[in-house]
Protein backbone atom coordinates (compact mmCIF):
# COMPACT_ATOMS: atom_id res chain seq x y z
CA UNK A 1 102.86 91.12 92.52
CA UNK A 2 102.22 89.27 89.56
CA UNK A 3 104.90 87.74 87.44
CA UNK A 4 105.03 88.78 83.86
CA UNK A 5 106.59 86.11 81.69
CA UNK A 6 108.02 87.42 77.97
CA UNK A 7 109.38 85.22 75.34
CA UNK A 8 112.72 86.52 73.88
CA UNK A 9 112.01 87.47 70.49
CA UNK A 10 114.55 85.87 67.61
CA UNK A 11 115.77 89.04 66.44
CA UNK A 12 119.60 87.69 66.38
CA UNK A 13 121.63 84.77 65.60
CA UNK A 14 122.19 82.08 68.31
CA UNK A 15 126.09 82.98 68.63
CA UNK A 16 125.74 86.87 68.76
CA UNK A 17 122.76 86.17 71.07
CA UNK A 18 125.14 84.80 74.07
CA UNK A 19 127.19 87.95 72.98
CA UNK A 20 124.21 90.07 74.02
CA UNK A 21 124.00 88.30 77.05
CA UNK A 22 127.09 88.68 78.09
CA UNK A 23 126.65 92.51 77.79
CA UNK A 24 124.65 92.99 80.20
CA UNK A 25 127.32 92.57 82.44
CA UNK A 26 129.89 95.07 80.50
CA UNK A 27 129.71 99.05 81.45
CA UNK A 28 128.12 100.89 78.55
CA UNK A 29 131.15 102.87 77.66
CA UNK A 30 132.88 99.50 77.30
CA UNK A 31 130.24 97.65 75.10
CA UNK A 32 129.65 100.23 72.64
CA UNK A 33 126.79 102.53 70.95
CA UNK A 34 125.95 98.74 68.60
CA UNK A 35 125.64 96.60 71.64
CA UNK A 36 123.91 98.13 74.33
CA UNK A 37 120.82 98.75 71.17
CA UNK A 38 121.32 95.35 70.78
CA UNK A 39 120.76 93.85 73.78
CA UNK A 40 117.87 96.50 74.41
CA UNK A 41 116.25 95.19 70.65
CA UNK A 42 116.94 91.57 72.16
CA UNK A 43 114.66 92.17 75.45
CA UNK A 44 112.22 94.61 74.19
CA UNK A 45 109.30 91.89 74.81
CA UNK A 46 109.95 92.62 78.38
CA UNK A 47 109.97 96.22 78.31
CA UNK A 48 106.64 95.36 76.13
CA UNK A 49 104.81 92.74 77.97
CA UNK A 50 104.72 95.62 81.21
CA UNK A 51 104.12 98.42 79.26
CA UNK A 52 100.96 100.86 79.59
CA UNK A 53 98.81 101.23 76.78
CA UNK A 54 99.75 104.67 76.24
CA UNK A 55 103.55 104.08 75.95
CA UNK A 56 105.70 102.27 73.40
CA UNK A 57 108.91 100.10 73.92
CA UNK A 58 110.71 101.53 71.10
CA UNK A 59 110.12 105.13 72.79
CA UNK A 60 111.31 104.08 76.42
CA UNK A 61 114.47 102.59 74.34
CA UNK A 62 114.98 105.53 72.61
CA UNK A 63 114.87 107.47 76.12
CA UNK A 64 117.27 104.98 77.75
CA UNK A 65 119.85 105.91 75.30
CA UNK A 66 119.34 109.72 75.20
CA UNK A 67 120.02 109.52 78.75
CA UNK A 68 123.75 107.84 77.79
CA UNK A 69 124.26 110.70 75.66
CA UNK A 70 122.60 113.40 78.40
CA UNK A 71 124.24 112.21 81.47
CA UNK A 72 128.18 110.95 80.85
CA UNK A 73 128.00 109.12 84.54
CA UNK A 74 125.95 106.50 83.13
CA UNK A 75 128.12 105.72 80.41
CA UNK A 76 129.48 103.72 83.55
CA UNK A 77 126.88 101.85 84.77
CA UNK A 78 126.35 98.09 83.62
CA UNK A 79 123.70 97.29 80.88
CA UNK A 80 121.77 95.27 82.97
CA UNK A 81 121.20 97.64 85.47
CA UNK A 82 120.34 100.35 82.71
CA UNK A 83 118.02 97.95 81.01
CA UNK A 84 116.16 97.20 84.69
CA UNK A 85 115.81 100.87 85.54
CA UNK A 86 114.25 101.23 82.13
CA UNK A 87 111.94 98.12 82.93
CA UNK A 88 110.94 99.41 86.15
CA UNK A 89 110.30 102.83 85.28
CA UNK A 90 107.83 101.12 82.20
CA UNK A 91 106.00 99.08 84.77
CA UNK A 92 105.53 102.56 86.68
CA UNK A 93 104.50 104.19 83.51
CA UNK A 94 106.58 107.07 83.95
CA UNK A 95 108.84 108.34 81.35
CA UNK A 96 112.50 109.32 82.79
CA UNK A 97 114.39 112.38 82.03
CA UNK A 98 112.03 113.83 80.46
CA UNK A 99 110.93 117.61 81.23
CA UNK A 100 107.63 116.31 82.44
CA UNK A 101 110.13 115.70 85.53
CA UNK A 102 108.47 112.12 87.21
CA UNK A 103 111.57 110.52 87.90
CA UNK A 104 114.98 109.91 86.84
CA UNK A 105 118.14 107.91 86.04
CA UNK A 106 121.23 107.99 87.93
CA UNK A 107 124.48 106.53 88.60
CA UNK A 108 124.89 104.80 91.77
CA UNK A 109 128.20 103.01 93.13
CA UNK A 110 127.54 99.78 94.33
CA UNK A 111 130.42 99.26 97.12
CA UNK A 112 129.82 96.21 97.83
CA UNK A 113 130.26 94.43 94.03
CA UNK A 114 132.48 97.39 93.06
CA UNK A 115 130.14 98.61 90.11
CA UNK A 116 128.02 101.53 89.20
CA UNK A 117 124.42 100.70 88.40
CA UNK A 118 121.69 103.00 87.33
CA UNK A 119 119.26 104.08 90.07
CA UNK A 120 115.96 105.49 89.34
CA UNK A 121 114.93 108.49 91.62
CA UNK A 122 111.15 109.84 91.43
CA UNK A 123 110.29 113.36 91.63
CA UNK A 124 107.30 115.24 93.47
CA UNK A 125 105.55 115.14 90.11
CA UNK A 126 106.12 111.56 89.75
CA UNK A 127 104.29 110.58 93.47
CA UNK A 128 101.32 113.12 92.61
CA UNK A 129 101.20 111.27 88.95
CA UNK A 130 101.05 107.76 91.00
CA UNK A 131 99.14 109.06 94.05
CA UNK A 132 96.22 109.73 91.61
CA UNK A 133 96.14 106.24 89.95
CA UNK A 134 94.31 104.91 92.54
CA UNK A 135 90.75 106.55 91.55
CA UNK A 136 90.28 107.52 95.24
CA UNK A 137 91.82 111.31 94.90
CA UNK A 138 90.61 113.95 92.88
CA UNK A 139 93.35 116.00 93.65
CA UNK A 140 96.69 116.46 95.09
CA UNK A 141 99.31 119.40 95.28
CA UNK A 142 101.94 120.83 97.98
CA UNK A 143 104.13 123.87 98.54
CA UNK A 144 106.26 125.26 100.60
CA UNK A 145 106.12 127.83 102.61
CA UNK A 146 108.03 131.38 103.30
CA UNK A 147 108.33 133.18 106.21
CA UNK A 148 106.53 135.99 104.93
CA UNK A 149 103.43 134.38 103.89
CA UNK A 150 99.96 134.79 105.23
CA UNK A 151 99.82 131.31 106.67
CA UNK A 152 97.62 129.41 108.96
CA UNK A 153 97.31 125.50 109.68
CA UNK A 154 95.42 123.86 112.42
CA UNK A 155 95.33 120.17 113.45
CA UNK A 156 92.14 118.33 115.24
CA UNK A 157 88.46 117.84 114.58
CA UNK A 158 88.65 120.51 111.93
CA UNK A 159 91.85 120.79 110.30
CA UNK A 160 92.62 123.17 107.67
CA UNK A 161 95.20 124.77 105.80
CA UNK A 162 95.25 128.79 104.65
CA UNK A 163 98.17 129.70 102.70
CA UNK A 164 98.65 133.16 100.38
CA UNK A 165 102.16 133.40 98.97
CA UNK A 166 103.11 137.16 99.26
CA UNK A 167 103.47 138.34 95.73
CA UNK A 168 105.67 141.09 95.99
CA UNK A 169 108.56 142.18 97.96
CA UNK A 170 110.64 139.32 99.81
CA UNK A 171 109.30 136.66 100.77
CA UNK A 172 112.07 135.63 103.07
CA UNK A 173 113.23 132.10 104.11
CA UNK A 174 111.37 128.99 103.77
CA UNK A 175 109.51 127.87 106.96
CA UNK A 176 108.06 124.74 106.26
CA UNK A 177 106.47 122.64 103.48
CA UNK A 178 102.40 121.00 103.30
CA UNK A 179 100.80 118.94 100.58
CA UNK A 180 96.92 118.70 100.79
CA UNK A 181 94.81 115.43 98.87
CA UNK A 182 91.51 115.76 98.17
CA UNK A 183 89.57 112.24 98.22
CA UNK A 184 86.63 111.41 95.68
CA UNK A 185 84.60 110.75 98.63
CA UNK A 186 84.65 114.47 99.72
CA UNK A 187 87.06 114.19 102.47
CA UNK A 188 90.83 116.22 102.69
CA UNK A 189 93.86 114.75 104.07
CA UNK A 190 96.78 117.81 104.65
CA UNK A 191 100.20 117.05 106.01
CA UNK A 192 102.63 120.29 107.29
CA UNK A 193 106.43 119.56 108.00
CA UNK A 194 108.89 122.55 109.65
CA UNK A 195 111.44 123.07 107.84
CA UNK A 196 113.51 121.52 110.59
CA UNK A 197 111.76 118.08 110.13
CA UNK A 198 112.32 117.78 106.76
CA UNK A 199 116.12 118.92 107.17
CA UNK A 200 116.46 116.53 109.84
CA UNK A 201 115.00 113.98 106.80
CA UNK A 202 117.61 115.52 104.86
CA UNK A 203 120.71 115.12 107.20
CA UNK A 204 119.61 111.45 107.71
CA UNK A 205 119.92 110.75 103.72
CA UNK A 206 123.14 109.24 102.62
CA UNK A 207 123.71 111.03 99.50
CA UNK A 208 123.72 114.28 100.92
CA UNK A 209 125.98 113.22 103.82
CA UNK A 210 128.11 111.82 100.95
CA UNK A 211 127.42 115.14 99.40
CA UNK A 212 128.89 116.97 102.73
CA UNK A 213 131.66 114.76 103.50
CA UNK A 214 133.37 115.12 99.81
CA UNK A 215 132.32 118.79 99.77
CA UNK A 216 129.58 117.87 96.29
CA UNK A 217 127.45 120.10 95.11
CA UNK A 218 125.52 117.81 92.72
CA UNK A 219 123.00 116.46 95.24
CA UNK A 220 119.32 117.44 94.74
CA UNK A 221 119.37 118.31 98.40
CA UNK A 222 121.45 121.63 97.55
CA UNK A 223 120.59 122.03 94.12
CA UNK A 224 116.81 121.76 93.86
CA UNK A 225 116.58 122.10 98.01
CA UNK A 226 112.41 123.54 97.84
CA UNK A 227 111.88 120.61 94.99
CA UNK A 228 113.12 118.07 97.60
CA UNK A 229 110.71 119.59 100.34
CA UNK A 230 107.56 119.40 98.43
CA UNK A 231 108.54 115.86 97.85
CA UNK A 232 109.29 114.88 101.06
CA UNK A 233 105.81 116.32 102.80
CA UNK A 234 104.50 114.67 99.49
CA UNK A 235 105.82 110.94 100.61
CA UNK A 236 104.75 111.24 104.30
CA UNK A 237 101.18 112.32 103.26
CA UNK A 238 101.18 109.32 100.65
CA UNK A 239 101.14 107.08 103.76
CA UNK A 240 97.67 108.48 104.75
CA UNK A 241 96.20 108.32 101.25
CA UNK A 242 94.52 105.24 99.41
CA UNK A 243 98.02 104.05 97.98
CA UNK A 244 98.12 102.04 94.50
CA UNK A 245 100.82 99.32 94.28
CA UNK A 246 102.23 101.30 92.01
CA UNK A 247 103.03 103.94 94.37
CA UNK A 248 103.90 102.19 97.30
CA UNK A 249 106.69 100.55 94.87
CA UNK A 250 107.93 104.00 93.90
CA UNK A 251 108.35 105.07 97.44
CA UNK A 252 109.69 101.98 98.66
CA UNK A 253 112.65 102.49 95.69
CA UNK A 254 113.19 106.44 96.67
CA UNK A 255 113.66 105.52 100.21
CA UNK A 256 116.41 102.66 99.26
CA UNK A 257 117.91 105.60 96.56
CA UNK A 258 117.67 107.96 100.06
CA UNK A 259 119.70 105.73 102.08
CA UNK A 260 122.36 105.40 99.26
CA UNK A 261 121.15 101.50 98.61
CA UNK A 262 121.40 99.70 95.79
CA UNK A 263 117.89 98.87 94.41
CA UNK A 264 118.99 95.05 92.50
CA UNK A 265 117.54 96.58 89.43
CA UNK A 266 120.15 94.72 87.70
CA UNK A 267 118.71 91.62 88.56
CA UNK A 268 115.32 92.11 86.21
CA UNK A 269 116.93 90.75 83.34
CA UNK A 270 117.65 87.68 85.43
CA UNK A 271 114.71 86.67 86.58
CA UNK A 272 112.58 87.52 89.45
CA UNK A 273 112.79 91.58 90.96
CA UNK A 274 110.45 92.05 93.88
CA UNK A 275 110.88 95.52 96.14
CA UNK A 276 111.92 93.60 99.68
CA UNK A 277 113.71 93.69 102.55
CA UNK A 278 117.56 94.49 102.38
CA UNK A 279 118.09 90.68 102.94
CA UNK A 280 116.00 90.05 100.11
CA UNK A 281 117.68 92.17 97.93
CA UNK A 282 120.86 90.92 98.43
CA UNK A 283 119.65 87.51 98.02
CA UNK A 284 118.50 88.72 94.55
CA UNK A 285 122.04 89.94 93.75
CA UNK A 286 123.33 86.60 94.66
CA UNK A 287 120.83 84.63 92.20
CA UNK A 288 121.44 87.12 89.45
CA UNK A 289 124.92 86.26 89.89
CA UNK A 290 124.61 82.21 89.31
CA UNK A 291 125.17 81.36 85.86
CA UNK A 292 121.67 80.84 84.17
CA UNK A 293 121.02 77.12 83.28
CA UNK A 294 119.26 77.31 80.37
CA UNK A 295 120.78 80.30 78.48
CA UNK A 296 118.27 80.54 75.72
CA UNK A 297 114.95 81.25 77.86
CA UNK A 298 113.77 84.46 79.55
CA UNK A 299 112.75 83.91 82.77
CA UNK A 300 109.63 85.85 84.61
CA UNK A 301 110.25 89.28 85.37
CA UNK A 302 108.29 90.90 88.07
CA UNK A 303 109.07 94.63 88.89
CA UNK A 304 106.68 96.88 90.52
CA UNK A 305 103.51 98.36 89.21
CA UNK A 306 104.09 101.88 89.13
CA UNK A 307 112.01 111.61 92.01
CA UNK A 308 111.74 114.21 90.53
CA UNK A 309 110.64 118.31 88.87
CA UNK A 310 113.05 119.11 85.89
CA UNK A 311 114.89 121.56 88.33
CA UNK A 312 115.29 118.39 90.73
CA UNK A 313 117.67 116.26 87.94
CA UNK A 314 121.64 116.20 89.59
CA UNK A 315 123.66 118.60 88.62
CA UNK A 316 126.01 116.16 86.54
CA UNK A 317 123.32 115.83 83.82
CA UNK A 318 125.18 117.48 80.54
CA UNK A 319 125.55 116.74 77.23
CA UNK A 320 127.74 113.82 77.03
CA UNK A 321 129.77 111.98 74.47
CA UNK A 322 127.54 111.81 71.47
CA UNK A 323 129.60 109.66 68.78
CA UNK A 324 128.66 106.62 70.61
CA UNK A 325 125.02 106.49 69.70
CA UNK A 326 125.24 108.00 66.58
């Protein structure tokens, strides 16, 4: 991955500049509506310097703090972690929260340094967005399937997909879910889970065994359950496929979001973010943590070149506190 280095731009004066700073560290609720714009205004090179061509920073800041007001549980994450979520989901080129549905913001309780951070979590819409990136796939789409549906798959030398959703009258329980690529070269690459694979998936995830064992409703996994499906036949077909970095990125952050792991985005505006091992991750919390020696230079920033559908968001999204911001 290559490391993208942006000079801090000298929008503030040196001694409310090591305020800034020092903000990234505070909870949003704590540091205020004036702050947290500050410190995003004070790092917006960064968000800049990774930025498509079809995306502004000024936009992606002005989604970063709709989603305070939108979803109250991030009013407790830290800044820093807000501001690398934001960075990360730039580098993907994917807009968050939006109704486009790609991928999303959410609180996440780091145990183990007793914070909440923001984790980002990409949709089903998000992978297909990414999957097609790479110029090799003309095409890419799943669905899920009902019990009462005309459907056929076969695996082999000739495999092949037939699928007619019934139209009227019940279509009964879901079945099973299959996403289907086509490649610019002509070829098709289909992938079909049972329902009882990808609830097996499901039961393995640690936010919905959170879910369970607190008796939540507000995991995707109950509230958008057919959502979750497509995306799950979506990410093991994505393993077949000619995969841009940008994608494999993505997945490799929804499978640490999956197993309820903290993804270090805090550490961007530190210095280095790479998507690693767990080892490396925490060795990335640990050097975001050292006090930075020279306090008035931005150090490189590499985050990954870059879910979830609008009906996928958690169910804590709501308005929120709106005096803050205003």
């Amino acid at each position: 991955m290559n490391a993208t280095t942006a000079a801090r731009p000298k929008l503030v004066e040196p001694g409310k500049l090591a305020e800034i700073k020092k903000a990234g560290n505070l909870v949003a609720k704590d540091a205020g509506g004036t702050l947290v714009s500050d410190f995003f205004e004070a790092n917006k090179e960064a968000i800049k310097a990774v930025l498509p061509q079809h995306m502004t920073p000024d936009r992606m800041m002005k989604i970063a703090l709709r989603a305070l007001r939108t979803t109250p549980k991030l009013m407790q994450c830290t800044i820093s972690s807000l501001f690398g979520a934001v960075v990360t989901c730039a580098q993907l080129g994917l807009e968050p929260n939006t109704p486009q549905g790609h991928i999303y913001l959410i609180p996440f309780e780091n145990k183990k340094k007793g914070i909440t951070e923001v984790q980002i979590v990409v949709g089903y819409k998000g992978l297909i967005d990414l999957a097609r990136r790479s110029g090799e796939i003309v095409s890419i789409s799943s669905h899920a399937v009902f019990e009462n549906d005309p459907f056929d798959v076969s695996f082999g030398t000739d495999e092949s997909i037939t699928h007619k959703p019934r139209l009227d009258g019940e279509r009964g329980k879901i079945i099973g879910f299959y996403a289907v690529a086509k490649l610019k070269d002509g070829g098709t690459q289909l992938e079909f889970m049972p329902v009882g694979d990808v609830n097996a998936i499901r039961d393995n995830s640690q936010g919905y065994k959170t879910a369970v064992r607190f008796d939540k409703k507000d995991t995707p996994w109950i509230t958008s359950y057919e959502e979750m499906g497509r995306k799950t036949v979506i990410r093991r077909l994505c393993k077949y496929l000619p995969m841009s970095i940008e994608l494999a990125n993505a997945a490799a952050l929804d499978e640490r979001a999956d197993r309820n792991e903290t993804q270090g985005l805090g550490a961007v505006i530190e210095g280095e973010f790479t998507i690693g091992t767990d080892d490396e991750a925490d060795e990335a919390e640990r050097q975001a943590e050292a006090p930075a020696i020279e306090q008035d230079k931005t150090p490189a920033v590499t985050v990954p070149a870059q879910t979830a559908d609008a009906d996928e968001a958690p169910a804590h999204v709501a308005e929120g506190p709106q005096e803050l911001f205003s």
